[in-house]
Protein backbone atom coordinates (compact mmCIF):
# COMPACT_ATOMS: atom_id res chain seq x y z
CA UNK A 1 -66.18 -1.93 -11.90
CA UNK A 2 -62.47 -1.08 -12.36
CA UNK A 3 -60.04 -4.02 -12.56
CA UNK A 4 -57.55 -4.36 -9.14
CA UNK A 5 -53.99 -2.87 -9.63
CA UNK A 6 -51.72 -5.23 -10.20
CA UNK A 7 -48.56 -5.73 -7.50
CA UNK A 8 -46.01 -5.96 -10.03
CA UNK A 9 -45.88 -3.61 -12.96
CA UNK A 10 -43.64 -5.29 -15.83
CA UNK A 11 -41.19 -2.83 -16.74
CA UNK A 12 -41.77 -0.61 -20.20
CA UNK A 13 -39.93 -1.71 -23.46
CA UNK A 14 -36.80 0.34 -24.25
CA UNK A 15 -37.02 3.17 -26.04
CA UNK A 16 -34.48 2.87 -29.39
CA UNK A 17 -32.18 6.03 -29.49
CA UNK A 18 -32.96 6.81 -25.85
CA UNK A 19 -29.58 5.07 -23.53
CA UNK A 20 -30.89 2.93 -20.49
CA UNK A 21 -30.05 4.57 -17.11
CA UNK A 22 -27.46 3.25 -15.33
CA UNK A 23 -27.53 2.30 -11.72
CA UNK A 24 -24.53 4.18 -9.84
CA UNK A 25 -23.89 3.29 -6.05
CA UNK A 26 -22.92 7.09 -3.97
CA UNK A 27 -19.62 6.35 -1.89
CA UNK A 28 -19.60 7.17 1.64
CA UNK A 29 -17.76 9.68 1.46
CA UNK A 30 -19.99 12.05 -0.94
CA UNK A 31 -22.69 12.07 1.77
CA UNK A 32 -20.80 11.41 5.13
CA UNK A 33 -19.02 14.92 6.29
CA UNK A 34 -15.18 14.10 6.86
CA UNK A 35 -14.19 14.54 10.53
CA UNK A 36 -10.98 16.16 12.31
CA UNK A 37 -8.77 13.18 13.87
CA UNK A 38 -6.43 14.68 15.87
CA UNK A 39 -4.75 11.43 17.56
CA UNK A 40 -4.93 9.73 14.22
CA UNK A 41 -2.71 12.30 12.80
CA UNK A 42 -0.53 12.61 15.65
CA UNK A 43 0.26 8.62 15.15
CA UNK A 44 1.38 9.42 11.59
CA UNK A 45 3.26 12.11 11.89
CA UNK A 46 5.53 10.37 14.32
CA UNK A 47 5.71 7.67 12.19
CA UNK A 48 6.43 9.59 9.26
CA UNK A 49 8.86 11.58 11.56
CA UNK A 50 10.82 8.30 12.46
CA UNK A 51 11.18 7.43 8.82
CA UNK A 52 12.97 10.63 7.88
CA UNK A 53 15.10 10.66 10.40
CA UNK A 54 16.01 6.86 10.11
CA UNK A 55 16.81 7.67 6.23
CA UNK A 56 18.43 10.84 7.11
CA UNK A 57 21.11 9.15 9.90
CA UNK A 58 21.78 6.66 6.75
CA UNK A 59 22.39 8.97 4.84
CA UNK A 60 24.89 11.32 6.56
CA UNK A 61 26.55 8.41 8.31
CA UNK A 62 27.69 6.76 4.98
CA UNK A 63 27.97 7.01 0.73
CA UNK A 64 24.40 8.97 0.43
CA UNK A 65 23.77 7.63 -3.34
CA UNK A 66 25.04 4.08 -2.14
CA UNK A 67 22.54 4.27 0.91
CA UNK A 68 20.01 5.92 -1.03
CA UNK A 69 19.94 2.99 -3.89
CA UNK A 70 18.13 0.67 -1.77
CA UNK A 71 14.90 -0.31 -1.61
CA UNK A 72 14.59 -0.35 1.73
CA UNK A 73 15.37 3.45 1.91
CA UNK A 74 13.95 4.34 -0.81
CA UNK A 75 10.60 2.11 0.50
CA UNK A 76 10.91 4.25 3.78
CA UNK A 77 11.45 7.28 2.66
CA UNK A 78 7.70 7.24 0.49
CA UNK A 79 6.04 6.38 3.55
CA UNK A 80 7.79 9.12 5.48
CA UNK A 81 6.21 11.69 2.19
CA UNK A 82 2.79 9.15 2.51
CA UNK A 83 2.32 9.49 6.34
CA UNK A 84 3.03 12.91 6.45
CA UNK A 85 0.23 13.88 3.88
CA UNK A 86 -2.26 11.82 5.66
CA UNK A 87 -1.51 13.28 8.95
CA UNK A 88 -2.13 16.68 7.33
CA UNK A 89 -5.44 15.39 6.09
CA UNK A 90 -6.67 13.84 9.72
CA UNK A 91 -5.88 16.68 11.05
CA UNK A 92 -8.01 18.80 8.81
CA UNK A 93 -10.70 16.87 8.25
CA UNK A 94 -9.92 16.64 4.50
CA UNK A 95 -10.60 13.51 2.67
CA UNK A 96 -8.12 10.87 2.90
CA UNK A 97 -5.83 9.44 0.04
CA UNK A 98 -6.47 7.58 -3.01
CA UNK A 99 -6.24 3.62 -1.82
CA UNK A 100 -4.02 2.98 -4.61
CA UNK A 101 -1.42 5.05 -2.68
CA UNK A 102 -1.80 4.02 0.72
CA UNK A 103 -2.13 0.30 -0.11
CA UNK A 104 0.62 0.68 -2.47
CA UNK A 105 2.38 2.03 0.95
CA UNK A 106 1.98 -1.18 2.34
CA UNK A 107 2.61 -3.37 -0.02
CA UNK A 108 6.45 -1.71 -0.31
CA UNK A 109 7.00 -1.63 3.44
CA UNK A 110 5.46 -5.44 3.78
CA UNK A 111 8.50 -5.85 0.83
CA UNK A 112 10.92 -4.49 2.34
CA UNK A 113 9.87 -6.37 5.66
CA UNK A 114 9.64 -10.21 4.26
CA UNK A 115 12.75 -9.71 1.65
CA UNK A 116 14.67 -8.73 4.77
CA UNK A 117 13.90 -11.55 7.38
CA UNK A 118 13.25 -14.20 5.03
CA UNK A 119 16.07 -13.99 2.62
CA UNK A 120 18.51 -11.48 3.55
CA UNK A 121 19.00 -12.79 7.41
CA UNK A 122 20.71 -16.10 6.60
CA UNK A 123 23.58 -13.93 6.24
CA UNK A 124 23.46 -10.01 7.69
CA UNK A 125 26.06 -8.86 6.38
CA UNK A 126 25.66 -9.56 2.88
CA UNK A 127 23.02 -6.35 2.80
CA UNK A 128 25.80 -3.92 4.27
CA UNK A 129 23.58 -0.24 3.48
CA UNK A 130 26.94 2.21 3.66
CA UNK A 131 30.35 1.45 2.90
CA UNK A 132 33.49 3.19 3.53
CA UNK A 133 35.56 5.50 2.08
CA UNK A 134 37.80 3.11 0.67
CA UNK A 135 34.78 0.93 -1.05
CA UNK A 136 34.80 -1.39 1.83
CA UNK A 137 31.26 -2.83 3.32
CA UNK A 138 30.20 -1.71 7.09
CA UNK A 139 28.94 -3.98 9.68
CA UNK A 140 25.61 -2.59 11.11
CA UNK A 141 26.61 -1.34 14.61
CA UNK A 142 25.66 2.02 16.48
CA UNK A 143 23.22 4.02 14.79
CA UNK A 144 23.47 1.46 11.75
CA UNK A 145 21.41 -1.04 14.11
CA UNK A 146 18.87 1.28 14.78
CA UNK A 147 18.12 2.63 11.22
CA UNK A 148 18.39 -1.31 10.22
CA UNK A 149 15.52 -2.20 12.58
CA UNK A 150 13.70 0.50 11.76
CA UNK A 151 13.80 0.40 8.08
CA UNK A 152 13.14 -3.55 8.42
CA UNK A 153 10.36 -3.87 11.52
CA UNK A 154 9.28 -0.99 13.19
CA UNK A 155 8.50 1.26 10.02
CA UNK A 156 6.61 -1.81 8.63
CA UNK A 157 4.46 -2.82 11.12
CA UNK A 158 4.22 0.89 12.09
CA UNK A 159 2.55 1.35 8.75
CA UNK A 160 0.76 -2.16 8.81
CA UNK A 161 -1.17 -0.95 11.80
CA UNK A 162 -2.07 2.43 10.66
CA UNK A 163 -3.82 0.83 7.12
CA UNK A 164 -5.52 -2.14 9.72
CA UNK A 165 -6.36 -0.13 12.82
CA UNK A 166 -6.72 3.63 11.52
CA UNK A 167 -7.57 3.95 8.07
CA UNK A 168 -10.87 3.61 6.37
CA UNK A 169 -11.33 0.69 3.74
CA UNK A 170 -11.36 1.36 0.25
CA UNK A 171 -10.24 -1.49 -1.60
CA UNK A 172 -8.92 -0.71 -5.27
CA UNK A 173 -9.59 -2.59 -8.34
CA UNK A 174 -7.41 -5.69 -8.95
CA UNK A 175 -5.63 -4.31 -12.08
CA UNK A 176 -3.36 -2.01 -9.59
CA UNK A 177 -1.76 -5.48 -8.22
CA UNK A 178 0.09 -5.23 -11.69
CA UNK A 179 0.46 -1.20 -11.45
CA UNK A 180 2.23 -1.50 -7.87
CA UNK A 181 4.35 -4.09 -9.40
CA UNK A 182 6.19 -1.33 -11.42
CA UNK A 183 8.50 0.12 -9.49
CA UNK A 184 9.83 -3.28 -8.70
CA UNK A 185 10.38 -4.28 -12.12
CA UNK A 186 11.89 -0.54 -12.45
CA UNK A 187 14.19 -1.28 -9.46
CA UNK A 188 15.38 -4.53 -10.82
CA UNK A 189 16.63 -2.67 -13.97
CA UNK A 190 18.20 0.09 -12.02
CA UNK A 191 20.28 -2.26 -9.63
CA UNK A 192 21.51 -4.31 -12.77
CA UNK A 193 21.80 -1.14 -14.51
CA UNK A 194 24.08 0.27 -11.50
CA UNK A 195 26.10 -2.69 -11.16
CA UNK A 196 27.23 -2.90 -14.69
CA UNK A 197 27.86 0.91 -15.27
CA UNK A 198 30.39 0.52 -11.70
CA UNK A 199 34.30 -0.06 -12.41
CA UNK A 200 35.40 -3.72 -12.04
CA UNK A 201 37.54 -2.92 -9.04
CA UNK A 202 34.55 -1.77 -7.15
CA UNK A 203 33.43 -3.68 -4.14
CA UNK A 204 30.14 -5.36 -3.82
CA UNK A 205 28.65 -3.63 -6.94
CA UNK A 206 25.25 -5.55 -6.84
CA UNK A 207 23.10 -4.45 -3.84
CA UNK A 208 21.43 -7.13 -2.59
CA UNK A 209 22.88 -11.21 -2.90
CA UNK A 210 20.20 -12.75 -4.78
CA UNK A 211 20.65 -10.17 -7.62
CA UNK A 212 24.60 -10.56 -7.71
CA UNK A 213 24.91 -11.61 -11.17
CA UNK A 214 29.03 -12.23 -11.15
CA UNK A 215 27.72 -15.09 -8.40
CA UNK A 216 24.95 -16.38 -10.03
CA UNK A 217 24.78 -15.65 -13.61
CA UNK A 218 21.75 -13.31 -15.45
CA UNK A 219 19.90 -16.42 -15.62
CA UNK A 220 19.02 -17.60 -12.31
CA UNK A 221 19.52 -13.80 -11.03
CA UNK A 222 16.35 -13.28 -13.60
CA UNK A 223 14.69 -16.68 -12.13
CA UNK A 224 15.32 -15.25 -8.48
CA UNK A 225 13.59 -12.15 -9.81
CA UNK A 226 10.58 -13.81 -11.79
CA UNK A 227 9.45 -15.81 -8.57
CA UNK A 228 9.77 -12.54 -6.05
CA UNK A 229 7.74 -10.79 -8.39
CA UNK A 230 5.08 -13.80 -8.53
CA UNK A 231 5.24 -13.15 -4.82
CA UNK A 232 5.01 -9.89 -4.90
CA UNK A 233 1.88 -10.46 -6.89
CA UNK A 234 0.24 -12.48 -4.68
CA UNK A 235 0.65 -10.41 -1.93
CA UNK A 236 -0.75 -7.49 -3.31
CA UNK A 237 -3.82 -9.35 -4.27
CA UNK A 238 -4.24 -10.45 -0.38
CA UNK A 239 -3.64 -6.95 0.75
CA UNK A 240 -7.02 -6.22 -1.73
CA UNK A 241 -8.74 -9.23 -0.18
CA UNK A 242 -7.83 -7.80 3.33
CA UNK A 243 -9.31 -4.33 2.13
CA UNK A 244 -12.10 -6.10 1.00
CA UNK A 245 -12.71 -8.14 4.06
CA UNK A 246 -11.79 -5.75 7.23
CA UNK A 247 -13.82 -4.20 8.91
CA UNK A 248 -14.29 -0.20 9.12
CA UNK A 249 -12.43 1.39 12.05
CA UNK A 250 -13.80 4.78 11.63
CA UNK A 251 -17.56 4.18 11.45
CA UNK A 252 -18.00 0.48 13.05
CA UNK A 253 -21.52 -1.10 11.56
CA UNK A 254 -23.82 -2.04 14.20
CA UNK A 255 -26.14 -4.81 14.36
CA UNK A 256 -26.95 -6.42 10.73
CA UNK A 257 -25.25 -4.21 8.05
CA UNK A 258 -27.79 -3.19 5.11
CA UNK A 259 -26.63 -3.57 1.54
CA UNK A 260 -25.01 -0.29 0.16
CA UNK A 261 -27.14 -0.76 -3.30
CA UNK A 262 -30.69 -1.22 -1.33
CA UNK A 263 -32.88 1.40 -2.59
CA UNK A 264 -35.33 2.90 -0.26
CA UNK A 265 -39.11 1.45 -0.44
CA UNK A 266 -41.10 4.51 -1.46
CA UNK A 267 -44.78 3.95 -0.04
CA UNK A 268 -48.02 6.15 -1.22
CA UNK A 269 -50.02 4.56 1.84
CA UNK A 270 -49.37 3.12 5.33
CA UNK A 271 -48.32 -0.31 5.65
CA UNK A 272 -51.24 -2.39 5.73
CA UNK A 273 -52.88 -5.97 4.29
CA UNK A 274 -55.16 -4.18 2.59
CA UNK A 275 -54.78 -2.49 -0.96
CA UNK A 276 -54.56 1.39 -1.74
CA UNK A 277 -57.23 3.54 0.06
């Protein structure tokens, strides 16, 4: 008479010298072949078209290091160099770019979006991008309107909807909330930097108000910058949440979505209420 098997088996002791096996999850990607998207790379190479240009027309129609020392240019012109590369990629069915780039994307244009029509539209022309030969601020009209409302709203949400609507998610870790953080911290000591290397008799030496420090003194110019980067902070952490969160554009799940680490049930016999046969 042999004894029944048992359902569950308890596992084996570990073996001393031998290193447990580790469980590893396959992404997506490894198994799933990468497909040609044709209109999705048509959409950002228009969009990465209408950045250059917009930086371009700043640049020729004014002082191209004055222009070219904002962040809003600077913001646009990496998604112009960002957009292009993943149109190249959708249209060759290669694999898309590392999240901490294309998030990192967004989280500059969002910036460069919110600084602009929640601080710096109280007063317009206090963010004058060109200035004259003379030193002397310009008044956004003519082409300066359009490049404004580009670099400010259509660029943004341009790129917004591309990362919502057309790209895959992939959320990165939370420790690149503080990586993306430093090129703001480097462009806060490069526009204090610029400002004090510029002769006294140069106009409007500081770029943007809220960092004028002949105004407002190096102390609440450093306050102004401590609670934008707090901000900043805590909107890169929702743009993870939203990665997290969203659903997949590319490859929709149907019906009730199974759990990526799920192992398949391997089964010797039929299913049946009986034992083994």
């Amino acid at each position: 008479m042999t004894a029944p098997i048992p359902r569950d088996i308890p596992d084996l002791p570990a073996i001393s010298g031998i290193p447990a096996p580790v469980t590893s999850v396959v992404p997506a990607t490894a198994v799933v072949e990468p497909t040609r998207r044709p209109l999705v790379g048509a959409y950002r190479a228009l969009v990465a078209l209408a950045a250059a240009a917009a930086v371009a027309i700043e640049l020729v129609l004014g002082s191209p290091l004055r222009a070219f020392s904002h962040f809003s240019v600077q913001s646009t012109a990496l998604v112009a160099l960002v957009l292009a590369a993943s149109s190249r990629r959708a249209r060759s069915a290669r694999r898309p770019l590392p999240s901490v780039v294309t998030v990192g994307t967004v989280l500059y244009a969002v910036i460069t979006a919110l600084v602009y029509h929640l601080i710096l539209m109280r007063d317009p022309a206090a963010l004058p991008l060109t200035m004259t030969p003379t030193g002397a601020p310009v008044s956004p009209t003519g082409w300066h309107t359009v490049t404004n409302h580009a670099f400010h709203t259509a660029i943004p949400l341009a790129v917004v909807a591309d990362w919502l609507l057309l790209t895959r998610p992939s959320p990165p870790r939370l420790s690149r909330a503080a990586t993306w953080l430093l090129y703001p911290m480097a462009y806060l000591a490069f526009t204090l930097g610029r400002a004090a290397l510029l002769t006294p008799d140069w106009p409007a030496p500081y770029l943007y108000p809220f960092l004028d420090v002949d105004r407002h003194g190096y102390k609440s110019v450093l306050g102004n910058a401590l609670l934008l980067g707090l901000a900043f902070y805590a909107l890169a952490l929702l743009l993870i949440a939203v990665d997290h969160l969203r659903p997949d554009p590319v490859r929709p799940r149907r019906g009730r979505p199974s759990r990526h680490d799920r192992r398949p049930e391997n089964r010797i016999s039929s299913p049946a209420t009986s034992g083994l046969k």
